[in-house]
N, C-alpha and C. Protein backbone atom coordinates (compact mmCIF):
# COMPACT_ATOMS: atom_id res chain seq x y z
N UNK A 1 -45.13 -23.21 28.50
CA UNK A 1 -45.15 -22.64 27.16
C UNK A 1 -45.10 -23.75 26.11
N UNK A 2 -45.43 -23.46 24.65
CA UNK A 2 -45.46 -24.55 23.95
C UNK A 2 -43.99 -24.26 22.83
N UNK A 3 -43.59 -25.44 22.46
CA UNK A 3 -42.45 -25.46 21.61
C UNK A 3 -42.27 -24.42 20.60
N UNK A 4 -43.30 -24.29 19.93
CA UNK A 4 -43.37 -22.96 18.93
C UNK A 4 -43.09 -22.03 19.15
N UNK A 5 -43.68 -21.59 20.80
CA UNK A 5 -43.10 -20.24 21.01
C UNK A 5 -41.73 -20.05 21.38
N UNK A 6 -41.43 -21.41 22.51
CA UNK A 6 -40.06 -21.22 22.71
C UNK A 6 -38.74 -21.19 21.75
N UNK A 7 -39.49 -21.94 21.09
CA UNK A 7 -38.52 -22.36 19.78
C UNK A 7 -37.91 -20.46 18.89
N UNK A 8 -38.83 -19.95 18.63
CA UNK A 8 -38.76 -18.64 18.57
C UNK A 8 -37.92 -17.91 19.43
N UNK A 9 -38.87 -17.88 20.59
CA UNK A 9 -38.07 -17.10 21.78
C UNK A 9 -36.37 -17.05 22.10
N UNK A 10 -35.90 -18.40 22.28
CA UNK A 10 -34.59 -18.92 22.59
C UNK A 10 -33.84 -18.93 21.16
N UNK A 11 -34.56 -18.78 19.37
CA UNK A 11 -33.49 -18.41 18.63
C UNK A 11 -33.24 -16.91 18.44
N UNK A 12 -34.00 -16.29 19.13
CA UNK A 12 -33.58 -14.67 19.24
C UNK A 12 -32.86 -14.62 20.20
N UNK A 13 -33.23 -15.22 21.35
CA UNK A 13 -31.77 -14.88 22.73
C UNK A 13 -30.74 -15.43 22.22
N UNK A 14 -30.49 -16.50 21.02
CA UNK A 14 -29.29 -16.74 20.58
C UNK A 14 -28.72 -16.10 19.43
N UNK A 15 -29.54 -15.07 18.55
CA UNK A 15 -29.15 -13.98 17.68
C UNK A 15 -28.21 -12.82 18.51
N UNK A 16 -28.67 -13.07 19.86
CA UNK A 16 -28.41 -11.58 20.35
C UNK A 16 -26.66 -11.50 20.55
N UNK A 17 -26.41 -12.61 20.79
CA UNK A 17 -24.99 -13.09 21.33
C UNK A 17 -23.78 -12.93 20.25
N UNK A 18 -23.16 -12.55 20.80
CA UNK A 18 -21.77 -11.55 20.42
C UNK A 18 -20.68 -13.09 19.55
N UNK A 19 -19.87 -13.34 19.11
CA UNK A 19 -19.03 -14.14 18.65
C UNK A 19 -18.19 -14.50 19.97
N UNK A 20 -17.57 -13.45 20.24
CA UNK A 20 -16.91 -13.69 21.87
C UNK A 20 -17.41 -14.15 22.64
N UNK A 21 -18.88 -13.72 22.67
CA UNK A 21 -19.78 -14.49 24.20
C UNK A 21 -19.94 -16.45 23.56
N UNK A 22 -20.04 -16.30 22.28
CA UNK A 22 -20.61 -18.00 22.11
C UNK A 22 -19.50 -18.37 22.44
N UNK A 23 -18.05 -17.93 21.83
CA UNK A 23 -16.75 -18.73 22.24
C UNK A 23 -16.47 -18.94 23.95
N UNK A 24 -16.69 -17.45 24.63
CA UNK A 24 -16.62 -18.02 26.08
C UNK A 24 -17.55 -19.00 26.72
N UNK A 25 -18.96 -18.48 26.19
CA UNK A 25 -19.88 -19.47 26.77
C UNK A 25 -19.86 -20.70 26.49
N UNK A 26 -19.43 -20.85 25.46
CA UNK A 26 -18.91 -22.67 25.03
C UNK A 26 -17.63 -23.42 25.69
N UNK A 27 -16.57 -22.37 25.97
CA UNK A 27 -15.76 -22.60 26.86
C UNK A 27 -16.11 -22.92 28.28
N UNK A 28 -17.00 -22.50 29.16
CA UNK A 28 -17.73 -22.41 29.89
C UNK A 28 -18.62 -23.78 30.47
N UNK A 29 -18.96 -24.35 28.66
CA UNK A 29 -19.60 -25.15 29.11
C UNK A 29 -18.98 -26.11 29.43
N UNK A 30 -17.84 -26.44 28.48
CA UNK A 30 -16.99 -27.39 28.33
C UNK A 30 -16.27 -27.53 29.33
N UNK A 31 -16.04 -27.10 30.13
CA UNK A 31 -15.37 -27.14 30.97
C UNK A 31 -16.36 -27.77 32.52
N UNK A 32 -17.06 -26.88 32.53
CA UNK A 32 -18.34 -27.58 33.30
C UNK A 32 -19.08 -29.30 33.35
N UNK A 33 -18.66 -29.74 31.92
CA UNK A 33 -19.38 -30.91 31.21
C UNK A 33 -18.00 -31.80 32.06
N UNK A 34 -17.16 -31.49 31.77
CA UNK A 34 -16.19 -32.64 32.77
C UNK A 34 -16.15 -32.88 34.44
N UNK A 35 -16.84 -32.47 34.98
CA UNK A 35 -17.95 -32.30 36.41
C UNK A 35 -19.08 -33.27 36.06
N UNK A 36 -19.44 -33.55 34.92
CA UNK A 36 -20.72 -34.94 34.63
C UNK A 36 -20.40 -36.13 34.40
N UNK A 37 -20.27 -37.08 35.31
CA UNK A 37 -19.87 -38.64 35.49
C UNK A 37 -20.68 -39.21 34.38
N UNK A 38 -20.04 -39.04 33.11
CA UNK A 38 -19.86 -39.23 31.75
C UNK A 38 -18.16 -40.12 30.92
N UNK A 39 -17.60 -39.64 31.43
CA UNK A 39 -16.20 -40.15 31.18
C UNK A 39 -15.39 -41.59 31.20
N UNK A 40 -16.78 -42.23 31.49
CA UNK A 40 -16.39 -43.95 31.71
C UNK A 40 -16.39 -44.46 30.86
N UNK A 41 -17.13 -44.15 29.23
CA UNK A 41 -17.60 -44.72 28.33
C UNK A 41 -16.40 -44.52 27.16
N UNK A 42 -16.89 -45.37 26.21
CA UNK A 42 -16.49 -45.48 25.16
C UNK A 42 -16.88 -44.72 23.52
N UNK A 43 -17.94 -44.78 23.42
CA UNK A 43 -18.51 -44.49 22.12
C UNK A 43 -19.12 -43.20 22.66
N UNK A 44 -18.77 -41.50 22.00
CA UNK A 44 -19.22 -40.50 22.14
C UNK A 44 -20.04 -39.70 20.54
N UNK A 45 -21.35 -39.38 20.69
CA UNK A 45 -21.75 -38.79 19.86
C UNK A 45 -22.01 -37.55 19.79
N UNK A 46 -21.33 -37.01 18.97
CA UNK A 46 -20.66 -35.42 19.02
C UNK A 46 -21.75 -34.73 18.00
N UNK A 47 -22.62 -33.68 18.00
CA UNK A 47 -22.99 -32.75 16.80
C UNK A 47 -21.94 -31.60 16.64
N UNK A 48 -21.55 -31.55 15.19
CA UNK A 48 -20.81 -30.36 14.85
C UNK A 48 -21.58 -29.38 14.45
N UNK A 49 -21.26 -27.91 15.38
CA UNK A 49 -22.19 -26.65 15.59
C UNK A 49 -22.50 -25.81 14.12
N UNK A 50 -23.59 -26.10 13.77
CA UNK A 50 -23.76 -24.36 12.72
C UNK A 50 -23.94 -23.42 13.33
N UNK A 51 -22.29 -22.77 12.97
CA UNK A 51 -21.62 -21.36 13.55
C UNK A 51 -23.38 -20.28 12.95
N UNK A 52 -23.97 -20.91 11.91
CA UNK A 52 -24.97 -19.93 11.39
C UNK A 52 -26.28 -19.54 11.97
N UNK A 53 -26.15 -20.51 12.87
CA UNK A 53 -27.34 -20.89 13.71
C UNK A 53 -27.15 -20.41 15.38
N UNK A 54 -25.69 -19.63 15.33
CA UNK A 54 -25.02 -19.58 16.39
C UNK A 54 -25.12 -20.74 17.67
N UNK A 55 -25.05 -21.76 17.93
CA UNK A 55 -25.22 -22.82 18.44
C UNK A 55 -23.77 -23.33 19.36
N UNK A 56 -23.87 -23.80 20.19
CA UNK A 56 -22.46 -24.07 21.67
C UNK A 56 -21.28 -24.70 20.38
N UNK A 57 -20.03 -24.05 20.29
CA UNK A 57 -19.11 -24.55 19.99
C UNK A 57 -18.75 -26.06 20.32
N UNK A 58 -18.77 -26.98 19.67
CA UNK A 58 -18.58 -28.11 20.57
C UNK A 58 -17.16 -28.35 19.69
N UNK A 59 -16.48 -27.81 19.42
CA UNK A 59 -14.64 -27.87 18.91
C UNK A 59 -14.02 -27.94 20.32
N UNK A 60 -14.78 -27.18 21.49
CA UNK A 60 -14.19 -27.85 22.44
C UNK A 60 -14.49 -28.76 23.55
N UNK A 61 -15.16 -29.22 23.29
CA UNK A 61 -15.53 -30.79 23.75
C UNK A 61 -15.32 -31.76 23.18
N UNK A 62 -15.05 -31.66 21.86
CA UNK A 62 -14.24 -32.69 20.95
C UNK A 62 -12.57 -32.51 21.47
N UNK A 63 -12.08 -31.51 21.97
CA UNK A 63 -10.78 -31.68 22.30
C UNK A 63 -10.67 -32.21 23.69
N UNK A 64 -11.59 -32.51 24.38
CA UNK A 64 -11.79 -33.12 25.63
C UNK A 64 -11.81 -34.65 25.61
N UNK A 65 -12.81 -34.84 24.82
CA UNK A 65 -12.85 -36.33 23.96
C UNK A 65 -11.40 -36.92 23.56
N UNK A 66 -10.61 -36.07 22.61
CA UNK A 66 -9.27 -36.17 22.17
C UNK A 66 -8.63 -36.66 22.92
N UNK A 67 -8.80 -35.62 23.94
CA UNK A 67 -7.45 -35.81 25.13
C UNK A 67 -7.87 -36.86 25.73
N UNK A 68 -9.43 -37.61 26.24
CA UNK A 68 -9.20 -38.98 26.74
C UNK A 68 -9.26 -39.90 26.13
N UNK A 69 -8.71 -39.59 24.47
CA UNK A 69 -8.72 -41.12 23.99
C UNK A 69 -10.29 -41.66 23.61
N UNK A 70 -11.22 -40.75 23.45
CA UNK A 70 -12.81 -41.72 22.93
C UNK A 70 -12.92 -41.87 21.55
N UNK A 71 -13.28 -42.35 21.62
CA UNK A 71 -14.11 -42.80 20.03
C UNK A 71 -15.14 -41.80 20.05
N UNK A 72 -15.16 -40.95 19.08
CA UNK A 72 -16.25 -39.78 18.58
C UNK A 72 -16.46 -40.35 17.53
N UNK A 73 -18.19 -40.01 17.64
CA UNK A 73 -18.96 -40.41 16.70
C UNK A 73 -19.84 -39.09 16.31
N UNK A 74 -19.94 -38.41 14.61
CA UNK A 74 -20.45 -37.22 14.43
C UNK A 74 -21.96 -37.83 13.35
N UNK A 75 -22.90 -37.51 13.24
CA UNK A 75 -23.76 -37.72 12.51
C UNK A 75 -23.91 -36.63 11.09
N UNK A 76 -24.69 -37.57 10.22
CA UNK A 76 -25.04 -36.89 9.13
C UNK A 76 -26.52 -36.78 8.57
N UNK A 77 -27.31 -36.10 8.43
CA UNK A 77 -28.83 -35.68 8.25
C UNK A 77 -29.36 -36.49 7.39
N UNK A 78 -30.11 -37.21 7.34
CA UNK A 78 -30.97 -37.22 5.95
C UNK A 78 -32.79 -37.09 6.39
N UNK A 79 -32.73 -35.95 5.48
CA UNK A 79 -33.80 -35.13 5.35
C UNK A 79 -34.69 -35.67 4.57
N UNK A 80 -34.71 -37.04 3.96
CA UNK A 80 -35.81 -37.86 3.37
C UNK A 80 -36.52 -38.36 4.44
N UNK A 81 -35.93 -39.17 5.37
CA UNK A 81 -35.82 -40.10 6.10
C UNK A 81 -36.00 -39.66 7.90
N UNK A 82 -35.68 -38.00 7.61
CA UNK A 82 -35.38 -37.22 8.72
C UNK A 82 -34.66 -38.11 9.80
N UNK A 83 -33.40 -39.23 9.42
CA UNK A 83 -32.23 -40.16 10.17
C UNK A 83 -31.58 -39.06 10.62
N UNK A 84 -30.66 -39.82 11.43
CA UNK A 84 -29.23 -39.08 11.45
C UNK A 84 -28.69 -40.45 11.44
N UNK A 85 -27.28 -40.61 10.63
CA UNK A 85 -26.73 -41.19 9.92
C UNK A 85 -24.96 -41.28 11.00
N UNK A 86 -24.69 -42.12 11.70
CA UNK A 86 -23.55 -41.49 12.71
C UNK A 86 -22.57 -42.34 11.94
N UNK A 87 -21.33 -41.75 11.84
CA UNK A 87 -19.44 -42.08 11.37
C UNK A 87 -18.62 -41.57 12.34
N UNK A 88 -17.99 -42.41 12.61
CA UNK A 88 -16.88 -42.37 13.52
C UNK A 88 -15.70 -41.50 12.79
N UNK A 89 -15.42 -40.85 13.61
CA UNK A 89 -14.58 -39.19 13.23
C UNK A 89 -13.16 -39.79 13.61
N UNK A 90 -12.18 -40.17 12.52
CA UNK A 90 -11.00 -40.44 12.06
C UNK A 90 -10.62 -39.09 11.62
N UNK A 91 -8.57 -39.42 11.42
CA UNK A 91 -7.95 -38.46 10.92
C UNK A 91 -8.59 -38.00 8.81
N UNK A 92 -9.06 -39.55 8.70
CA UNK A 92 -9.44 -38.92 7.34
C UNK A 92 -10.99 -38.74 7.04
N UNK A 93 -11.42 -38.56 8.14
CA UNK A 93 -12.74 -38.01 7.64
C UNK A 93 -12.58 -36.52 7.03
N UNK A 94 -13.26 -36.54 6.05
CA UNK A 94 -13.80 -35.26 5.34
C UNK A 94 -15.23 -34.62 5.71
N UNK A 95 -15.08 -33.29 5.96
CA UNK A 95 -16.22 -33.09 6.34
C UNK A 95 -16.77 -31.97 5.34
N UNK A 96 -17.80 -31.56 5.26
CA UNK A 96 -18.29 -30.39 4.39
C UNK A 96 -20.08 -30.12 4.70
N UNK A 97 -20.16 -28.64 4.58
CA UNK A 97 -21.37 -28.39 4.96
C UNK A 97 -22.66 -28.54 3.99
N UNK A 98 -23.72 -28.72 4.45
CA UNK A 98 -24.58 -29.63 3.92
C UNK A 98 -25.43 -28.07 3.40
N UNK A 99 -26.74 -27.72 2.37
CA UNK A 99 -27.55 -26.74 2.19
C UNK A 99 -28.04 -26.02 3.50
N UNK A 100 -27.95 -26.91 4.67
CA UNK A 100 -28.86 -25.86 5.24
C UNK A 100 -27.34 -25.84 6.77
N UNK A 101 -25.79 -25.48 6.24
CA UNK A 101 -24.99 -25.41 6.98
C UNK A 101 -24.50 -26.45 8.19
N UNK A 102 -25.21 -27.43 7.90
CA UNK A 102 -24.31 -28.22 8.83
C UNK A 102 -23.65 -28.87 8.67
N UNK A 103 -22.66 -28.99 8.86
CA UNK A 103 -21.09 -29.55 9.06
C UNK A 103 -21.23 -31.21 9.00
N UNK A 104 -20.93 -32.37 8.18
CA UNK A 104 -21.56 -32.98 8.05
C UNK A 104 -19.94 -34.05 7.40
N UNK A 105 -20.17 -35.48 7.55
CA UNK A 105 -18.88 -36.31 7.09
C UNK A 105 -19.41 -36.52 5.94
N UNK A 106 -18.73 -36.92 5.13
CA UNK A 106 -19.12 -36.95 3.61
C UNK A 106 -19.58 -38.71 3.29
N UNK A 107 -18.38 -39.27 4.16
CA UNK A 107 -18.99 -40.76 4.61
C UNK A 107 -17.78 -41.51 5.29
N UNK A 108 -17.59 -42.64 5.75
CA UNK A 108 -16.83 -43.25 6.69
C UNK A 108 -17.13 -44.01 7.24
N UNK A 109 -16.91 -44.09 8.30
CA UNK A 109 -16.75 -46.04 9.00
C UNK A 109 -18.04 -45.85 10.09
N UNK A 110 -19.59 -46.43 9.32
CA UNK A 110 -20.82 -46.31 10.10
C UNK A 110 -21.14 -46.79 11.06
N UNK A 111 -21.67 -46.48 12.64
CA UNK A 111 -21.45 -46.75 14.27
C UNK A 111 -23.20 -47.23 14.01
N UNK A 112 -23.34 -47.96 14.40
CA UNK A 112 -25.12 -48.38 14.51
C UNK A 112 -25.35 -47.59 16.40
N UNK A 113 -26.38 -47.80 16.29
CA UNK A 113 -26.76 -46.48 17.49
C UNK A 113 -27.20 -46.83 18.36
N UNK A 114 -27.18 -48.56 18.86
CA UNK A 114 -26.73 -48.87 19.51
C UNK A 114 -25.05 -49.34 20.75
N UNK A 115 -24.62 -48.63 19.88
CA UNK A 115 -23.28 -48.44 20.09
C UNK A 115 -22.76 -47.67 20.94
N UNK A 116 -23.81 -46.37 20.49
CA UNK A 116 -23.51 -45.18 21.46
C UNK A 116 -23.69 -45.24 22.89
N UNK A 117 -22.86 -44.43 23.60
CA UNK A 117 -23.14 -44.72 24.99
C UNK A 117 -23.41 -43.10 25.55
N UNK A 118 -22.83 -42.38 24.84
CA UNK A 118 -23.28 -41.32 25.35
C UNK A 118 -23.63 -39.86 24.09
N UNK A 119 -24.89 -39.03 24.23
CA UNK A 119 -24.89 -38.72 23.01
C UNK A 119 -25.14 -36.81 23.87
N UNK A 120 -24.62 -36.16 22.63
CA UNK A 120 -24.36 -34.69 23.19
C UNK A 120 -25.34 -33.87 22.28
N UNK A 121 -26.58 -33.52 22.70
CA UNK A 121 -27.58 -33.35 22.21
C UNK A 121 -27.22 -31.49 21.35
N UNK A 122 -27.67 -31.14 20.75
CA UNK A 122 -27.97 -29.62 20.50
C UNK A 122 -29.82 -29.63 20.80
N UNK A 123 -29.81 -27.82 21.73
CA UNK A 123 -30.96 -27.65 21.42
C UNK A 123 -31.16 -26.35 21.76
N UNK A 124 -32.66 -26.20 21.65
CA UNK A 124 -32.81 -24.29 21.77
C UNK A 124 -33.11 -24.22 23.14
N UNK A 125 -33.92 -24.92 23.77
CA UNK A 125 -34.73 -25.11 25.09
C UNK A 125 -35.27 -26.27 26.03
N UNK A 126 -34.88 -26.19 26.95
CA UNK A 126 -35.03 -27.15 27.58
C UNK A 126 -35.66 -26.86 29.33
N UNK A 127 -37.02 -27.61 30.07
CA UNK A 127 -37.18 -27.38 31.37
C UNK A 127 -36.52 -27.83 32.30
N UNK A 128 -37.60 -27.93 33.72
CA UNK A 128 -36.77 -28.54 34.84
C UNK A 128 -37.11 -30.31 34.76
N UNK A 129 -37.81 -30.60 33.71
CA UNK A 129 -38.28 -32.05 34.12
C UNK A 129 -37.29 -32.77 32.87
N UNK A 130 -36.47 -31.82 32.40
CA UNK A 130 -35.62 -32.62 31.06
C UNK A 130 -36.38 -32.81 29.51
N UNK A 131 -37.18 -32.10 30.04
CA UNK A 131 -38.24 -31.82 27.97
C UNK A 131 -37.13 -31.22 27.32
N UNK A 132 -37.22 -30.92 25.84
CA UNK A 132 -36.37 -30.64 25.47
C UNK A 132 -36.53 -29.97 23.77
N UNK A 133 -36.91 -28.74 23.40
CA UNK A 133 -37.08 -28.14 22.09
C UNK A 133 -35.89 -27.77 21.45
N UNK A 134 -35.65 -28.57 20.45
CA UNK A 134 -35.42 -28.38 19.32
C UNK A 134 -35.51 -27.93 18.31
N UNK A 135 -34.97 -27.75 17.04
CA UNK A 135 -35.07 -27.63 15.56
C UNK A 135 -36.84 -27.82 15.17
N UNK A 136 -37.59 -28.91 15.63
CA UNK A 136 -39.01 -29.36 15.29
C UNK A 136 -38.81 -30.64 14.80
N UNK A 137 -37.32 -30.85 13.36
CA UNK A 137 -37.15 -31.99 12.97
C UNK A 137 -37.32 -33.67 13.36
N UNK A 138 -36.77 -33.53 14.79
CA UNK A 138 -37.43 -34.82 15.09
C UNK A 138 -35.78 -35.59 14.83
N UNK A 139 -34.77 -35.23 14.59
CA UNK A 139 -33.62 -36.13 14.01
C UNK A 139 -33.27 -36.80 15.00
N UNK A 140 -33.08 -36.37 16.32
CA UNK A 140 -32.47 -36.39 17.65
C UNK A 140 -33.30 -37.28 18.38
N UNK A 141 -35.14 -37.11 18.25
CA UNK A 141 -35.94 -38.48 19.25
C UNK A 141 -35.81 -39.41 18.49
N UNK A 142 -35.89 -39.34 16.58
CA UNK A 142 -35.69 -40.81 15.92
C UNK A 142 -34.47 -41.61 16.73
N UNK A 143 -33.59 -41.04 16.19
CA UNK A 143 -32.21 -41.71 16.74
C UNK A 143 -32.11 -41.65 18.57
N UNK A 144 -32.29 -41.29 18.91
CA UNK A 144 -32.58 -41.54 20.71
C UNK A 144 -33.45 -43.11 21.03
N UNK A 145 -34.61 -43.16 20.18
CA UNK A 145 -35.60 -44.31 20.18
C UNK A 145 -34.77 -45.29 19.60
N UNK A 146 -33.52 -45.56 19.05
CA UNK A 146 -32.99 -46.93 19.03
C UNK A 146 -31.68 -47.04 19.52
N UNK A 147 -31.89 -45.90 20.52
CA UNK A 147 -30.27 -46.35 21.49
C UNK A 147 -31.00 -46.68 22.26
N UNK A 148 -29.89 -47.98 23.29
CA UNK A 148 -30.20 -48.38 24.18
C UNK A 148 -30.52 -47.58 25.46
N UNK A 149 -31.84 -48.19 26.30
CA UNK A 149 -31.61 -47.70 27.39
C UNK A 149 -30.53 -46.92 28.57
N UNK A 150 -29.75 -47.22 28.41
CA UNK A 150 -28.34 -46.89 29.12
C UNK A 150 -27.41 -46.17 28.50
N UNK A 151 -28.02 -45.76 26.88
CA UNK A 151 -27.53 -44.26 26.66
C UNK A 151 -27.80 -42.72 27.20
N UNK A 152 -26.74 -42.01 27.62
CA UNK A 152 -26.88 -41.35 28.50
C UNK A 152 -26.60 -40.06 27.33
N UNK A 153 -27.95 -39.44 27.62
CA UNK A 153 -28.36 -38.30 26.55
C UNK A 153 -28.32 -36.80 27.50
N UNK A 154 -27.07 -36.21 27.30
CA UNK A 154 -26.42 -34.39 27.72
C UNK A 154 -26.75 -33.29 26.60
N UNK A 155 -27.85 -32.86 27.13
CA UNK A 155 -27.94 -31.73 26.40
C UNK A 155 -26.89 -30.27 26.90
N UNK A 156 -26.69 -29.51 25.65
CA UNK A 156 -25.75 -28.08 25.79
C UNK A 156 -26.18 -26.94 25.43
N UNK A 157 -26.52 -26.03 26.81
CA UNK A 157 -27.58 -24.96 26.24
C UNK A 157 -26.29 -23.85 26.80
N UNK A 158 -26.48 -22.02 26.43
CA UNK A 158 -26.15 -21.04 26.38
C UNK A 158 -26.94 -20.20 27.97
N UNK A 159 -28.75 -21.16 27.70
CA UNK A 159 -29.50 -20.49 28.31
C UNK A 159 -29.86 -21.64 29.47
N UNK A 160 -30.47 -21.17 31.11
CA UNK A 160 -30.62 -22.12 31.82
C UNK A 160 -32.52 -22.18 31.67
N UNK A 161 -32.75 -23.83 31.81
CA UNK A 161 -33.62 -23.70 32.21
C UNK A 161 -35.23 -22.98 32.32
N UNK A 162 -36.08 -23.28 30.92
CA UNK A 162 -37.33 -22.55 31.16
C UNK A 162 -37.75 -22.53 32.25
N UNK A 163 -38.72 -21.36 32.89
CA UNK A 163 -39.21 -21.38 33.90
C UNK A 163 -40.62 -21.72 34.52
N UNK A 164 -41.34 -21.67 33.05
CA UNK A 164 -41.95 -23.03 32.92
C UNK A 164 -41.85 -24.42 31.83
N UNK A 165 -42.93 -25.39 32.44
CA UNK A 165 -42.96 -26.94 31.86
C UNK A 165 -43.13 -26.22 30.59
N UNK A 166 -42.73 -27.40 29.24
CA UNK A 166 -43.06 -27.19 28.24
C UNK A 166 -44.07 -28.23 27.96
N UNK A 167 -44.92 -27.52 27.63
CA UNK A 167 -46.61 -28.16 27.17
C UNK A 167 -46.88 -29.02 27.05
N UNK A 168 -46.22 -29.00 25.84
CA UNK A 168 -46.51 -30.04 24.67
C UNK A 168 -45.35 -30.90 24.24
N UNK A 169 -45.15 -31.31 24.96
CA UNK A 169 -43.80 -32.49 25.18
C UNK A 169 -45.17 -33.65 25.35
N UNK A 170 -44.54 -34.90 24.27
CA UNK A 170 -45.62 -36.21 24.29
C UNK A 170 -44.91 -37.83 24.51
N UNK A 171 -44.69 -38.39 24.42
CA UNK A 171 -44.31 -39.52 24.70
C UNK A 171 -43.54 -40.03 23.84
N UNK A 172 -43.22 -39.52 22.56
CA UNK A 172 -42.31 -39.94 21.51
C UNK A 172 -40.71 -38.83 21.90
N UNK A 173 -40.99 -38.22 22.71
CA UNK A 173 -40.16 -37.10 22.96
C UNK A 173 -38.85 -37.75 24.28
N UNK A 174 -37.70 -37.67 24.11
CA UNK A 174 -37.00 -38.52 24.91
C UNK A 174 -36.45 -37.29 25.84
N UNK A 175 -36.39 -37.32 26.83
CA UNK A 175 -36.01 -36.34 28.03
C UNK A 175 -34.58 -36.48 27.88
N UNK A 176 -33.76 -35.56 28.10
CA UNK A 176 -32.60 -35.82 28.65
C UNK A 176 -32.04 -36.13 29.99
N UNK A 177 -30.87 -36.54 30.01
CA UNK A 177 -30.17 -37.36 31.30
C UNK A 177 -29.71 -35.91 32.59
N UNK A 178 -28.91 -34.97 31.18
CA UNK A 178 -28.52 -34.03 32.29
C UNK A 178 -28.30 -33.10 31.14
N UNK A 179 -28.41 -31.63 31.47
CA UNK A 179 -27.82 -30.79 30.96
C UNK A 179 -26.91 -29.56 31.34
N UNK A 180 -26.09 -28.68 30.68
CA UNK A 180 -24.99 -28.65 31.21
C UNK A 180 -24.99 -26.90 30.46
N UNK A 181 -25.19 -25.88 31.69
CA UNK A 181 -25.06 -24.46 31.04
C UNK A 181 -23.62 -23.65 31.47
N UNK A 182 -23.78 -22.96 30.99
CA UNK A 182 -22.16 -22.37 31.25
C UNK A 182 -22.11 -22.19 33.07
N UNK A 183 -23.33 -21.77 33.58
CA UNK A 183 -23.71 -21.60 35.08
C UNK A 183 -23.66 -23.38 35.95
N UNK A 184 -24.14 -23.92 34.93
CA UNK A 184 -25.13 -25.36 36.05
C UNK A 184 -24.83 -26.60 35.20
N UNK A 185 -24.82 -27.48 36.05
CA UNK A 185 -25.62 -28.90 35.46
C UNK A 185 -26.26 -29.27 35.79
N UNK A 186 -27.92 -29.97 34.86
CA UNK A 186 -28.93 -30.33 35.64
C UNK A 186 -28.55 -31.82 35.44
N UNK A 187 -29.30 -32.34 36.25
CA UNK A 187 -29.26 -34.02 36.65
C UNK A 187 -30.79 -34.08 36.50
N UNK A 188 -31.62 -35.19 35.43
CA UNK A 188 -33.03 -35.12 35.64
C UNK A 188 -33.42 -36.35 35.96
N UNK A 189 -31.91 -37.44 36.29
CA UNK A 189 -32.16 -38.94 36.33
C UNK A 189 -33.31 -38.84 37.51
N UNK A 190 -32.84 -38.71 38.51
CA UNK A 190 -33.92 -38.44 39.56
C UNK A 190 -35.36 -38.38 39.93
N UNK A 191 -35.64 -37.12 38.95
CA UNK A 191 -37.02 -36.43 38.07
C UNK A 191 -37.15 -37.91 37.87
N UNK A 192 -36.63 -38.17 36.71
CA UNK A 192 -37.53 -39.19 35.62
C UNK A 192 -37.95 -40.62 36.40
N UNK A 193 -37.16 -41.09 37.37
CA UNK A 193 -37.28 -42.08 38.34
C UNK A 193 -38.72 -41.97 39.19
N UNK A 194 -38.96 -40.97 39.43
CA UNK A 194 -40.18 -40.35 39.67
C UNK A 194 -41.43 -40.41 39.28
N UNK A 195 -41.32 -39.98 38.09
CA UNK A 195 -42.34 -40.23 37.27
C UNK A 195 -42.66 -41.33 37.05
């Protein structure tokens, strides 16, 4: 299928979902995500969820982070530039939501993106080869294309797995490492070794 449609498709299966189901299913995931030999690192890049967009709670995977002591790192949009802009999430960061609801630091102590070691993707859809649809924006492959190789990119879906390839996935498009549903975790290191 091609991104457009899925992109559609997967934000109606995520309209459909109850407040209770995103909170369990985010619970779900989170809990699952500590089963992914992820936990060695240092520098974590966290997206904070628009509840509006109904999207995986990640309040609790930031309390996972907490509890081992990481350095979280949250990004901020810029929609000129279509960047994401990452600050390291201190007790005094301020945060506030941006026009189009996302939760966003107002400003703070800036992480260059090479830094990151591990980054926690949002998205609508994703296959078995680690493609991966999004928003359309593009915020997530900019900033993917100047982390290092050996950043290890976890996407967090609600839904498992299209059942088919997505199309139109091109070479500017960065696959993910593994992703992680309330059911599964995929591993695509493998896949991509392959290819």
């Amino acid at each position: 299928m091609l991104k457009a449609a899925l992109r559609e498709q997967y934000k109606t299966n995520r309209k459909k979902l109850t407040a209770e189901e995103i909170d369990d299913l985010s619970i779900q995931i989170a809990n699952r995500l500590l089963l992914v030999p992820v936990w060695d690192k240092t520098y974590y890049h966290l997206f904070l969820s628009i509840e509006e967009q109904k999207e995986v709670q990640t309040e609790y995977i930031l309390h996972i982070l907490h509890a081992k002591d990481k350095e979280v790192v949250i990004p901020k949009s810029d929609f000129n530039t279509l960047e994401l802009i990452n600050y390291l999430l201190t007790d005094n960061t301020k945060i506030k939501k941006n026009k189009y609801n996302i939760p966003e630091p107002i400003d703070g102590i800036e992480v260059p993106h090479f830094k990151l070691d591990v980054v926690f993707i949002p998205l609508l859809a994703f296959d078995k080869k680690g493609n991966r649809v999004g928003y359309g924006k593009g915020f997530y492959d900019n900033m993917l294309n100047k982390c290092t190789p050996n950043c290890i990119k976890v996407g967090v879906s609600f839904f498992e797995a299209t059942k088919t390839l997505i199309e139109d996935s091109f070479a500017g498009d960065i696959p993910l490492d593994y992703c992680v549903t309330p059911k599964k975790i995929y591993s695509f290191k493998e896949i991509q070794n392959q290819l």
